[in-house]
N, C-alpha and C. Protein backbone atom coordinates (compact mmCIF):
# COMPACT_ATOMS: atom_id res chain seq x y z
N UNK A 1 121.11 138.33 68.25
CA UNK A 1 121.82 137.07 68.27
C UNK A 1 121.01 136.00 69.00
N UNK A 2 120.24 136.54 70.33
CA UNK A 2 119.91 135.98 71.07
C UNK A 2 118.36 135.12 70.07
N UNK A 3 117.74 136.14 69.25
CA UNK A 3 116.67 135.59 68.47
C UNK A 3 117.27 134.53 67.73
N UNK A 4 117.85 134.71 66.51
CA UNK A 4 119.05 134.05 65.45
C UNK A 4 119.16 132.20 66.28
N UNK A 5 119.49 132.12 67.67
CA UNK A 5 119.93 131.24 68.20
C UNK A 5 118.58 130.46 68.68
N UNK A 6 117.52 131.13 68.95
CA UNK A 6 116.36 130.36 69.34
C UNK A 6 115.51 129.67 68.28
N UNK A 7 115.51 130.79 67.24
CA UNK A 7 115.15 129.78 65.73
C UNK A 7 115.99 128.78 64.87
N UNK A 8 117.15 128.56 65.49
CA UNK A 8 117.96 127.81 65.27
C UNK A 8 117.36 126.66 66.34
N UNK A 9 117.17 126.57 67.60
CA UNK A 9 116.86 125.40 68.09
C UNK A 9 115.22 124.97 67.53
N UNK A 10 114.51 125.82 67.27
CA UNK A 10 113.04 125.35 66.68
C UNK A 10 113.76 124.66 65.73
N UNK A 11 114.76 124.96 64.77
CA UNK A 11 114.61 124.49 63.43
C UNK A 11 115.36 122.89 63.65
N UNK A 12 116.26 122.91 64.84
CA UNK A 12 117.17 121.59 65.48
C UNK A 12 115.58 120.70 66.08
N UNK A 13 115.43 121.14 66.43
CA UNK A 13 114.26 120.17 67.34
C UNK A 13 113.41 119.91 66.21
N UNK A 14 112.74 119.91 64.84
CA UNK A 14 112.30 119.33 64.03
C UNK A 14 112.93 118.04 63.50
N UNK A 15 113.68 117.72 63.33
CA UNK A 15 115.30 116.96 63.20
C UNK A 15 115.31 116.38 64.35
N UNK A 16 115.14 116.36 65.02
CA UNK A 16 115.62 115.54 66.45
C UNK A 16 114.46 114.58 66.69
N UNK A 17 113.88 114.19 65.95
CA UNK A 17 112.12 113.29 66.29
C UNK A 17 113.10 111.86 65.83
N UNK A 18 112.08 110.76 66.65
CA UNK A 18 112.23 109.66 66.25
C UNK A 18 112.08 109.12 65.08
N UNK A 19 112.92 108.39 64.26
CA UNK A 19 112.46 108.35 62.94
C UNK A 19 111.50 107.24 62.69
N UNK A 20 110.66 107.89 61.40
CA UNK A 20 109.65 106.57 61.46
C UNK A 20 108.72 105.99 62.05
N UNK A 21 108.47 107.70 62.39
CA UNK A 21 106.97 107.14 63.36
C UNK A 21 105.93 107.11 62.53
N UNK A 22 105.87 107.99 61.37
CA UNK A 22 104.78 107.90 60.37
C UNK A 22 105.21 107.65 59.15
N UNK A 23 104.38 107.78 58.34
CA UNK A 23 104.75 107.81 56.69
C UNK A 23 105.14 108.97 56.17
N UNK A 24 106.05 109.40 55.45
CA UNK A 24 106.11 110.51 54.91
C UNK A 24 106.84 111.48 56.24
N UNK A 25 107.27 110.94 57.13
CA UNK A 25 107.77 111.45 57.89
C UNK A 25 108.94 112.87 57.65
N UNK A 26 109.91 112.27 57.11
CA UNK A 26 111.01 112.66 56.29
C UNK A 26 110.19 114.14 55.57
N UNK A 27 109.24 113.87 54.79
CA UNK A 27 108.38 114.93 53.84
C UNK A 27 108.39 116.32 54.56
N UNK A 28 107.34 115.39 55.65
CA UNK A 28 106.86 116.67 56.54
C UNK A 28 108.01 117.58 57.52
N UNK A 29 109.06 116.92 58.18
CA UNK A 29 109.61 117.56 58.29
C UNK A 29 110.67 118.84 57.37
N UNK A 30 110.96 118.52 56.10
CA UNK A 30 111.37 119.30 55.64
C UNK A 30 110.62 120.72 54.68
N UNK A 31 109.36 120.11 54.74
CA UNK A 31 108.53 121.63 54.56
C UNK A 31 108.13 122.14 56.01
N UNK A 32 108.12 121.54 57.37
CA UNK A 32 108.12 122.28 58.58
C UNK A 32 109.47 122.95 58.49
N UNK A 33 110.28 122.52 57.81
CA UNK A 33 111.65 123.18 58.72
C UNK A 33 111.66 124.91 57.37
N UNK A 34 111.18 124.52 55.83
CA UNK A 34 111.22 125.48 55.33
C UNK A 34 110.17 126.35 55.75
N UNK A 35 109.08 126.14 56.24
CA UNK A 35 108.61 127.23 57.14
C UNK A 35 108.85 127.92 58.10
N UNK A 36 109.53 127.12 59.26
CA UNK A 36 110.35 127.85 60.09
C UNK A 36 111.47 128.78 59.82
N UNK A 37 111.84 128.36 58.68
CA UNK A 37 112.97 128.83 58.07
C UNK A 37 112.32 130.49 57.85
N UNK A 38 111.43 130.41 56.89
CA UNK A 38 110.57 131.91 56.10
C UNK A 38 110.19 132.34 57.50
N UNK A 39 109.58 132.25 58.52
CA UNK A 39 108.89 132.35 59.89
C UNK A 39 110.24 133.65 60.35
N UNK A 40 111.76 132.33 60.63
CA UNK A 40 112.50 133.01 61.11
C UNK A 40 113.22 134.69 60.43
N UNK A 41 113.12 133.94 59.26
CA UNK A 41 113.74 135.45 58.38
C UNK A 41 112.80 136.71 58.24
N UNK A 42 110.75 136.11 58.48
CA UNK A 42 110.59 137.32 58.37
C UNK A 42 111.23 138.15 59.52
N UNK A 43 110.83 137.18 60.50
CA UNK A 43 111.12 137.83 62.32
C UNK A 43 112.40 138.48 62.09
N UNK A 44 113.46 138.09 61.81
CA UNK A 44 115.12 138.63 61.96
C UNK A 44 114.67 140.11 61.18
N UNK A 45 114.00 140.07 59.88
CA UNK A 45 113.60 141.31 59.17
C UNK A 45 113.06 142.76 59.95
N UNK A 46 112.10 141.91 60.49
CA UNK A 46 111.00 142.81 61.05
C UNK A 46 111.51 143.38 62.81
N UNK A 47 112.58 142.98 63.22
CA UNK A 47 113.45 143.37 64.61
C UNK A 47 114.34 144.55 63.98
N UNK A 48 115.16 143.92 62.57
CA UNK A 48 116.00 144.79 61.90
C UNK A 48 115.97 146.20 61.57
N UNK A 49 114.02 146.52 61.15
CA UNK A 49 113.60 147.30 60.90
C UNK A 49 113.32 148.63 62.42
N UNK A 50 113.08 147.86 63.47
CA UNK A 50 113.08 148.79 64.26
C UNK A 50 113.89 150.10 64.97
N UNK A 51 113.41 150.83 65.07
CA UNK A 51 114.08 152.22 65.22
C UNK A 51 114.08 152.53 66.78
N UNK A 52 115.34 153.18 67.26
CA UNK A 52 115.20 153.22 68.55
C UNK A 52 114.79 154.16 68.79
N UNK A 53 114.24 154.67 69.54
CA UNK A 53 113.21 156.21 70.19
C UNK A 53 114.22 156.94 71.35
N UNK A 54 113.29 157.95 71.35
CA UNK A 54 114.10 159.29 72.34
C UNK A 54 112.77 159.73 73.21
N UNK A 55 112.63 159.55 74.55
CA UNK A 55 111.60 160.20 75.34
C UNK A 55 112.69 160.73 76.40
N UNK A 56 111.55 161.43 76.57
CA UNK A 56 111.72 162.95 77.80
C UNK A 56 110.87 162.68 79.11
N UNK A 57 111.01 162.10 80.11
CA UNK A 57 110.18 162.02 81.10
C UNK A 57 110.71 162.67 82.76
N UNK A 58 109.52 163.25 83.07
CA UNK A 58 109.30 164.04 84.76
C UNK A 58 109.57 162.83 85.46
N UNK A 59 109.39 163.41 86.79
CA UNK A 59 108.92 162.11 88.18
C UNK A 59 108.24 162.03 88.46
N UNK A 60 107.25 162.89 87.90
CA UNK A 60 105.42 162.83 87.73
C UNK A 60 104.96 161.59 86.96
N UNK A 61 105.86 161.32 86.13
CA UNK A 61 105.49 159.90 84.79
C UNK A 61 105.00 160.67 83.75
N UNK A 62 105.17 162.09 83.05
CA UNK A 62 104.59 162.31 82.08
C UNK A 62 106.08 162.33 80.78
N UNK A 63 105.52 162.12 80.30
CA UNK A 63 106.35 161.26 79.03
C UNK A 63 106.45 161.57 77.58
N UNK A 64 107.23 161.97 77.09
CA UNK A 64 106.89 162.97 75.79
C UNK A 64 108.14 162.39 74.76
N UNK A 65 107.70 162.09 73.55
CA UNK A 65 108.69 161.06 72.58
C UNK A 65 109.34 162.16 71.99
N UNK A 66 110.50 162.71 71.97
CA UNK A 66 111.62 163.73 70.87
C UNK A 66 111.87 163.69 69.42
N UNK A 67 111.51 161.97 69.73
CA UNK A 67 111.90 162.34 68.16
C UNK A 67 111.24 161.75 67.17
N UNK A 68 109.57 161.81 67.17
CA UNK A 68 108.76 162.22 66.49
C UNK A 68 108.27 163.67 65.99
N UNK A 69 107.95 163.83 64.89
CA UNK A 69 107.03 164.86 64.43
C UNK A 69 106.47 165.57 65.01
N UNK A 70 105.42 165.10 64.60
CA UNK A 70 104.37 165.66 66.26
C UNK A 70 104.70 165.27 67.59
N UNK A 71 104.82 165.84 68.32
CA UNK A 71 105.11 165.40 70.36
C UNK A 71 103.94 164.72 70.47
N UNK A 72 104.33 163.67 71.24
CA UNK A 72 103.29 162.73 71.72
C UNK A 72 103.21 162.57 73.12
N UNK A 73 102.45 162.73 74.01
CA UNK A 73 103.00 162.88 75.42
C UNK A 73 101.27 161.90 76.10
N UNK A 74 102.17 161.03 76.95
CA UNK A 74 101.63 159.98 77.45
C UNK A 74 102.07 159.82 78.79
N UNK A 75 101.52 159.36 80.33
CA UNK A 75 101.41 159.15 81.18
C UNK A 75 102.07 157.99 81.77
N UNK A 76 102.84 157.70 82.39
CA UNK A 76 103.13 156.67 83.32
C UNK A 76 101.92 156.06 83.96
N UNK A 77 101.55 155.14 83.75
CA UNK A 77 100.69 154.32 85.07
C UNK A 77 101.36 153.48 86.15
N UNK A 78 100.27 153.07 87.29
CA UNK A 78 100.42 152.52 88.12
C UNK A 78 100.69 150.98 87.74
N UNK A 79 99.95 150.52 86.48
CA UNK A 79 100.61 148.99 86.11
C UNK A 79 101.93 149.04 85.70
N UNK A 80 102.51 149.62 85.45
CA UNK A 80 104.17 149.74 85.23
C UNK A 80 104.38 149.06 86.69
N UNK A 81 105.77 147.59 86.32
CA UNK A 81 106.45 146.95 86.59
C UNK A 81 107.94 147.25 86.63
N UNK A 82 108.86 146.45 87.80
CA UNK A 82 110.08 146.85 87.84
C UNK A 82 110.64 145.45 88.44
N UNK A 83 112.13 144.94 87.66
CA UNK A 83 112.45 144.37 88.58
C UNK A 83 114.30 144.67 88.29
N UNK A 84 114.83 143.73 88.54
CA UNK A 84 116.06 144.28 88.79
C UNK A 84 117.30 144.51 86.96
N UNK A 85 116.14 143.60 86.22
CA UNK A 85 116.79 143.29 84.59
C UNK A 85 116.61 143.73 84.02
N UNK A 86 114.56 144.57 84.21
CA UNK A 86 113.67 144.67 82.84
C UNK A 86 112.84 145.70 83.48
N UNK A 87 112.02 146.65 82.88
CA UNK A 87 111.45 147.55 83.49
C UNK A 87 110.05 147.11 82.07
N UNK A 88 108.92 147.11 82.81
CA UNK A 88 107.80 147.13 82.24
C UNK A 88 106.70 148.02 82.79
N UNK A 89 106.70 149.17 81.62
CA UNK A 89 106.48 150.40 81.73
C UNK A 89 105.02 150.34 80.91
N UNK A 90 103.97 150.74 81.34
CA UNK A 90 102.50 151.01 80.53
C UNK A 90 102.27 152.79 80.52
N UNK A 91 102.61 153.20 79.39
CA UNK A 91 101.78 154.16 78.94
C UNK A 91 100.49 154.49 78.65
N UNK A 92 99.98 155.79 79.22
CA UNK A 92 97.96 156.21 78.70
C UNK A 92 98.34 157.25 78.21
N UNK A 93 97.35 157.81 77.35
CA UNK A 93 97.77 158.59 76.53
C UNK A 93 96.35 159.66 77.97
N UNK A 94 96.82 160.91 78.00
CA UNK A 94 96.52 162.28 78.86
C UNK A 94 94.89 162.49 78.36
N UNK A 95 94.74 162.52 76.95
CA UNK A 95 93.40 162.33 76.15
C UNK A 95 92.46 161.64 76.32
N UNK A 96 92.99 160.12 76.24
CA UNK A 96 92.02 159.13 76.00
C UNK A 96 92.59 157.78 76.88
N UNK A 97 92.48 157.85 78.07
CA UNK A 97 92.93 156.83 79.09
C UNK A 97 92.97 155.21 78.79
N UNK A 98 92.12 155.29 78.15
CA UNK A 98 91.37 153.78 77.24
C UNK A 98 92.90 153.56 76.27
N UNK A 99 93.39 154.17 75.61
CA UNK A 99 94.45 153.94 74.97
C UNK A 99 96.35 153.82 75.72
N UNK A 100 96.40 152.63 75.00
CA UNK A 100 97.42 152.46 76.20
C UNK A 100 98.72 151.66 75.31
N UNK A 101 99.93 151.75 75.94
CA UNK A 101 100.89 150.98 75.50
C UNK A 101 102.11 150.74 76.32
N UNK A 102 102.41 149.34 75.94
CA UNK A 102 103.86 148.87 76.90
C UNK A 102 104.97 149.24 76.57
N UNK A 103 106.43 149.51 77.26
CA UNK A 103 107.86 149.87 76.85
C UNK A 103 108.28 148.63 77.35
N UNK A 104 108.93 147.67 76.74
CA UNK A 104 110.25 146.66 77.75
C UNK A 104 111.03 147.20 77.64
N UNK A 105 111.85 147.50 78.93
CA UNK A 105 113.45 147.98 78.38
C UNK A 105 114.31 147.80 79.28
N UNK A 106 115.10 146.59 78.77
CA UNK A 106 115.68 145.65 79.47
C UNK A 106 117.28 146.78 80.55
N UNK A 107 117.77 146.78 81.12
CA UNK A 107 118.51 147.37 82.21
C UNK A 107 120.19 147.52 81.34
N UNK A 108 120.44 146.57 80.44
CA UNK A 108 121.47 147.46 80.00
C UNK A 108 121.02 147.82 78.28
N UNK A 109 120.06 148.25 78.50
CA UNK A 109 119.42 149.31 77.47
C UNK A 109 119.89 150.52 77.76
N UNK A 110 120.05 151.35 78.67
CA UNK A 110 119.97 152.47 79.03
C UNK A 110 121.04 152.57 80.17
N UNK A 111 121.55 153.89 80.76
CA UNK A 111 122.65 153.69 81.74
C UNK A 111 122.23 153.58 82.80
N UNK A 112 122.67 153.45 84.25
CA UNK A 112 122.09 152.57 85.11
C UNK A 112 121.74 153.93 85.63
N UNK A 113 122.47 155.02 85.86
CA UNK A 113 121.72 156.45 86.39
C UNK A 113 119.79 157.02 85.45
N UNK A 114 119.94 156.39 84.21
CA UNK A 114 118.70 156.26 83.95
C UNK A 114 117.61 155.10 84.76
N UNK A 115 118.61 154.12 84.36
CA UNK A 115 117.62 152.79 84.55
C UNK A 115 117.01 152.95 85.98
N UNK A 116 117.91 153.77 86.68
CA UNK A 116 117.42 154.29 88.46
C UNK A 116 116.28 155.45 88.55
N UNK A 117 117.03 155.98 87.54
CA UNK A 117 115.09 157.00 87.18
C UNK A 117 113.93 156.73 87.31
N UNK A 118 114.13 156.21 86.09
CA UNK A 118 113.05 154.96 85.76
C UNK A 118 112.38 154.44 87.13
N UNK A 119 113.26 153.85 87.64
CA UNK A 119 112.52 152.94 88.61
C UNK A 119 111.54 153.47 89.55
N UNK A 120 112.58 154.90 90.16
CA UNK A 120 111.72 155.41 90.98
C UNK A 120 110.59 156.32 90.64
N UNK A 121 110.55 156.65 89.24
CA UNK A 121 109.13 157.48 88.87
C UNK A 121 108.08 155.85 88.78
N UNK A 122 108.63 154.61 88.45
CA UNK A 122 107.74 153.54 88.34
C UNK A 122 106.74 153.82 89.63
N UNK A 123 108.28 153.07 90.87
CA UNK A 123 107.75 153.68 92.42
C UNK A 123 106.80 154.44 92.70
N UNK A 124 107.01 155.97 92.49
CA UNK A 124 106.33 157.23 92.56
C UNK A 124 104.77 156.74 92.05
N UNK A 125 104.96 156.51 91.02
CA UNK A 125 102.97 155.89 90.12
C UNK A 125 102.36 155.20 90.99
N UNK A 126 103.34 154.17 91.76
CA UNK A 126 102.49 152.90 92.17
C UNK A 126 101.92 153.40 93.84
N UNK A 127 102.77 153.87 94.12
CA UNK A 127 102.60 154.69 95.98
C UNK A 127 101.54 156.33 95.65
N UNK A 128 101.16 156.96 94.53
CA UNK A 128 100.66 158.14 94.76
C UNK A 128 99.49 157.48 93.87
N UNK A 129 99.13 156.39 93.74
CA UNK A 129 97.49 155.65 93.01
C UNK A 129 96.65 156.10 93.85
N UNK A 130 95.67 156.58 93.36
CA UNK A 130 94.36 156.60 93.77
C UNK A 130 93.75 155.50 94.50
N UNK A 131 93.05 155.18 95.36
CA UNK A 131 92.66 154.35 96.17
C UNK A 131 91.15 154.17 95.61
């Protein structure tokens, strides 16, 4: 909803210009706004499509996805972030350290006895780093 409502103000704020500042004014805005338009629907599409995941994680930070195929099991790092809304979590993969990926996952994503998990294996990464 929260997306839906922000491409709604891109598409308001095209519309909201002074009129007549150029030629063809009128023109251009209404093929900007049908682009925004295609812009927004792919985006609404491509959120729609996403699938929510299932991981398994220690207080070590090791991290293993359920409900894939193959198990995929990836590491907590020390750049993992926490604050009181949003948890920004960086995965390495155990293999190949060089390979890496972010989780956002906003605090009422998950129940707050998780979201407290979470935090403190974040904790745990950032206090047992290597120096």
């Amino acid at each position: 909803m929260l997306l839906v409502t922000l491409w709604g103000l891109v598409l308001l704020s095209v519309f909201h210009w002074q009129a007549d500042i150029f030629p063809y004014q009128h023109f251009f805005q209404v093929i900007l706004a049908i682009i925004i338009l295609l812009l927004a629907y792919k985006t609404v599409q491509r959120t729609a499509r996403v699938q929510p995941f299932v991981i398994a994680f220690n207080q070590q930070g090791q991290v293993n996805y359920l409900d894939r195929e193959t198990p995929e099991q990836w590491q907590l790092t020390d750049k993992s972030r926490l604050t009181n809304w949003l948890l920004w979590i960086q995965l390495a993969s155990p293999i190949d350290p060089r390979q890496r990926h972010w989780l956002l996952i906003f605090k009422d994503q998950v129940n707050v006895q998780d979201y407290r998990r979470l935090c403190r294996a974040i904790l745990y990464q950032q206090q047992t780093k290597d120096p």
